[in-house]
Protein backbone atom coordinates (compact mmCIF):
# COMPACT_ATOMS: atom_id res chain seq x y z
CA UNK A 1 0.00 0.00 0.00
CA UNK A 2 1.42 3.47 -1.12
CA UNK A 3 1.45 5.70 1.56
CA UNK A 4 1.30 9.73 1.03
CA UNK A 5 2.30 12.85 3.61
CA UNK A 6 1.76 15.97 2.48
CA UNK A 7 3.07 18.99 4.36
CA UNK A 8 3.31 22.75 3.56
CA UNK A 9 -0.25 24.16 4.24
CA UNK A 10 -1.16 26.86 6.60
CA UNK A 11 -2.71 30.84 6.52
CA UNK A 12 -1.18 33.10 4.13
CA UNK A 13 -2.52 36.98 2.51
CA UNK A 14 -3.86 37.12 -0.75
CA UNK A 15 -1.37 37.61 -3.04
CA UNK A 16 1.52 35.17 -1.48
CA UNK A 17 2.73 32.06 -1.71
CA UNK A 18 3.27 28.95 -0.57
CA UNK A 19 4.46 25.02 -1.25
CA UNK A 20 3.29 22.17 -0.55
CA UNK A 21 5.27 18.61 -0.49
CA UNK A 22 3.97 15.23 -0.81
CA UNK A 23 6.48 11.94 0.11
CA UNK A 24 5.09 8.90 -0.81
CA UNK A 25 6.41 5.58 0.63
CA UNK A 26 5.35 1.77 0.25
CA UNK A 27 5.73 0.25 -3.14
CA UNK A 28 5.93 3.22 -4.86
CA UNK A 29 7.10 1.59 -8.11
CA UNK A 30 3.75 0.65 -8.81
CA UNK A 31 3.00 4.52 -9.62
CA UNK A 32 2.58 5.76 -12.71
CA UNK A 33 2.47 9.50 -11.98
CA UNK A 34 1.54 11.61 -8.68
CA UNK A 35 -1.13 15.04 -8.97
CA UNK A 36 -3.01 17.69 -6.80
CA UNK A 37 -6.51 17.83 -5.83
CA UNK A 38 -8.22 19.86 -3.29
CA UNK A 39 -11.69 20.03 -2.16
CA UNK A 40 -13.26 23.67 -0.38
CA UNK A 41 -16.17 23.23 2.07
CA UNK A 42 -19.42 22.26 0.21
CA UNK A 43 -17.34 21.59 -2.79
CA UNK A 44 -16.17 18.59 -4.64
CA UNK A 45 -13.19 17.07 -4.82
CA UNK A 46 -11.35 19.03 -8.18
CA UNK A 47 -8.04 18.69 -10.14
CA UNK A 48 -5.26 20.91 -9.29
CA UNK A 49 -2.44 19.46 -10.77
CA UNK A 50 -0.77 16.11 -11.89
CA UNK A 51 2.80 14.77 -13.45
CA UNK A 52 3.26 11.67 -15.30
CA UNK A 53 6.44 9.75 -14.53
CA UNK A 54 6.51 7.96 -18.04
CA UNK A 55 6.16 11.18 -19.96
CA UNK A 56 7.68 13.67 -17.34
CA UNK A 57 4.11 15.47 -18.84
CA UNK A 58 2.71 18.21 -16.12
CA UNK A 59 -1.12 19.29 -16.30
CA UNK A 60 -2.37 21.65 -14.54
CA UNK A 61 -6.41 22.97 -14.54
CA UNK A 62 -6.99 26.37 -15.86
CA UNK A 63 -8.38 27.67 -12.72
CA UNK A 64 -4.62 27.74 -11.45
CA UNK A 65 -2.44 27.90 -14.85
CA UNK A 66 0.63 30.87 -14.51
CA UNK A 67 -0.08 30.45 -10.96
CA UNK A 68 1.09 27.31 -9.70
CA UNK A 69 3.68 24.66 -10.69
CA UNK A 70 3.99 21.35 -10.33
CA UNK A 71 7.45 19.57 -9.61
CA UNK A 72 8.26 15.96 -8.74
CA UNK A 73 11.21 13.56 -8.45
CA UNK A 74 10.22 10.03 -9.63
CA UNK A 75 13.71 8.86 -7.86
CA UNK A 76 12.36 10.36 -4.20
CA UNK A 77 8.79 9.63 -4.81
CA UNK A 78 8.06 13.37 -4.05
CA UNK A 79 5.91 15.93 -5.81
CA UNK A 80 5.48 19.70 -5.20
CA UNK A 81 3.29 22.14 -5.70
CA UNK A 82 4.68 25.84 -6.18
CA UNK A 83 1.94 28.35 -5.39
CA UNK A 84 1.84 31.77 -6.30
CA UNK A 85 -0.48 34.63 -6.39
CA UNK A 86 -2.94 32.99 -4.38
CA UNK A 87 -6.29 34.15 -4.10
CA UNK A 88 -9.27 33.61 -1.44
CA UNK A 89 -10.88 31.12 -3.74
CA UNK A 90 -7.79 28.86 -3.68
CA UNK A 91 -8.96 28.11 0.15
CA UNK A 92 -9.25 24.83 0.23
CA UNK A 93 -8.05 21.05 1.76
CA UNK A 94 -5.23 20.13 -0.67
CA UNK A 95 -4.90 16.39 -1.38
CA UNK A 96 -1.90 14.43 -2.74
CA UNK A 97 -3.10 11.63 -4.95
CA UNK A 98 -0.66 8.35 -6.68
CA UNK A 99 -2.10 6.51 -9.42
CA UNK A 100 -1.05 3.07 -10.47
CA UNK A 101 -2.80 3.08 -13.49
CA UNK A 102 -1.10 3.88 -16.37
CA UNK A 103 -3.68 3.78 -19.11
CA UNK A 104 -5.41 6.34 -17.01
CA UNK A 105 -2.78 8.85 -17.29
CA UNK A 106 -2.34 9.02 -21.38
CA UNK A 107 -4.97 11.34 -21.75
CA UNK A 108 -5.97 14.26 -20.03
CA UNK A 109 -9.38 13.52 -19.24
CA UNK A 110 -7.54 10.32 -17.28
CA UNK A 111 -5.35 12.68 -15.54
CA UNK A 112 -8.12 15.23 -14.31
CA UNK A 113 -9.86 12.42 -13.10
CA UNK A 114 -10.38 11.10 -9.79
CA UNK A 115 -11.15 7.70 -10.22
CA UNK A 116 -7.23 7.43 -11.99
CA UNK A 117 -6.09 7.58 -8.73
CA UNK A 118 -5.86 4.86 -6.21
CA UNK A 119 -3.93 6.72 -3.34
CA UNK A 120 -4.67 9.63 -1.79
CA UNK A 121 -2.96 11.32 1.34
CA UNK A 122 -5.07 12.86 4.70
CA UNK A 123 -4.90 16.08 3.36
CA UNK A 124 -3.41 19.80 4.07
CA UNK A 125 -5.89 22.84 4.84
CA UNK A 126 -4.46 26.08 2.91
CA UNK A 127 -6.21 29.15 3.83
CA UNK A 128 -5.96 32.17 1.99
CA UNK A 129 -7.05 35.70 3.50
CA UNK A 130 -8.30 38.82 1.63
């Protein structure tokens, strides 16, 4: 069983930044690429961000394109996510997700998906003040 940690969250101004980090442990050679989700109160779970470890491919959804990056090293099983210019409406309970499918992740509806992913971490609150 893949385990994920993420770390990196916390209370920042509109406007700033922060990154998040997600380690992954277990068998992590059964992953085929690592992303971003996060889910705001009332909300669903939504795409944030994703990198394939086949293709070395990064997606990111449009709702946070120029604004954040995604990172990862396959070697140290651990993805970032760079976050700048953060608004109110990024608020939200970020959640690192592995996917062992690799089908899944050769098209970009696969990647935005949830169901591509079989792991998912406990989650890091990021709050963003106006």
């Amino acid at each position: 069983q893949v385990q994920l940690v993420e770390s990196g969250g916390g209370l920042v101004q509109a406007g700033g930044s922060l990154r998040l980090s997600c380690a992954a442990s277990g068998p992590t050679w059964s992953t085929f690429g690592m992303g971003w989700f996060r889910q705001a109160p009332g909300k669903e779970r939504e795409f944030v961000a994703a990198i394939s470890w086949r293709t070395t491919n990064t997606y990111h959804a449009d709702s946070v394109k120029g604004r954040f990056t995604i990172s990862g090293d396959d070697h140290k099983n651990t993805i970032f996510l760079q976050m700048n210019s953060l608004k109110p409406e990024d608020t939200a309970v970020y959640y690192c997700a592995a996917s062992d499918q690799p089908a899944a992740l050769t098209s970009t509806r696969g990647v935005f998906s949830r169901a591509s992913y079989r792991y998912w971490g406990q989650g890091t609150q990021v709050t963003v003040s106006s």
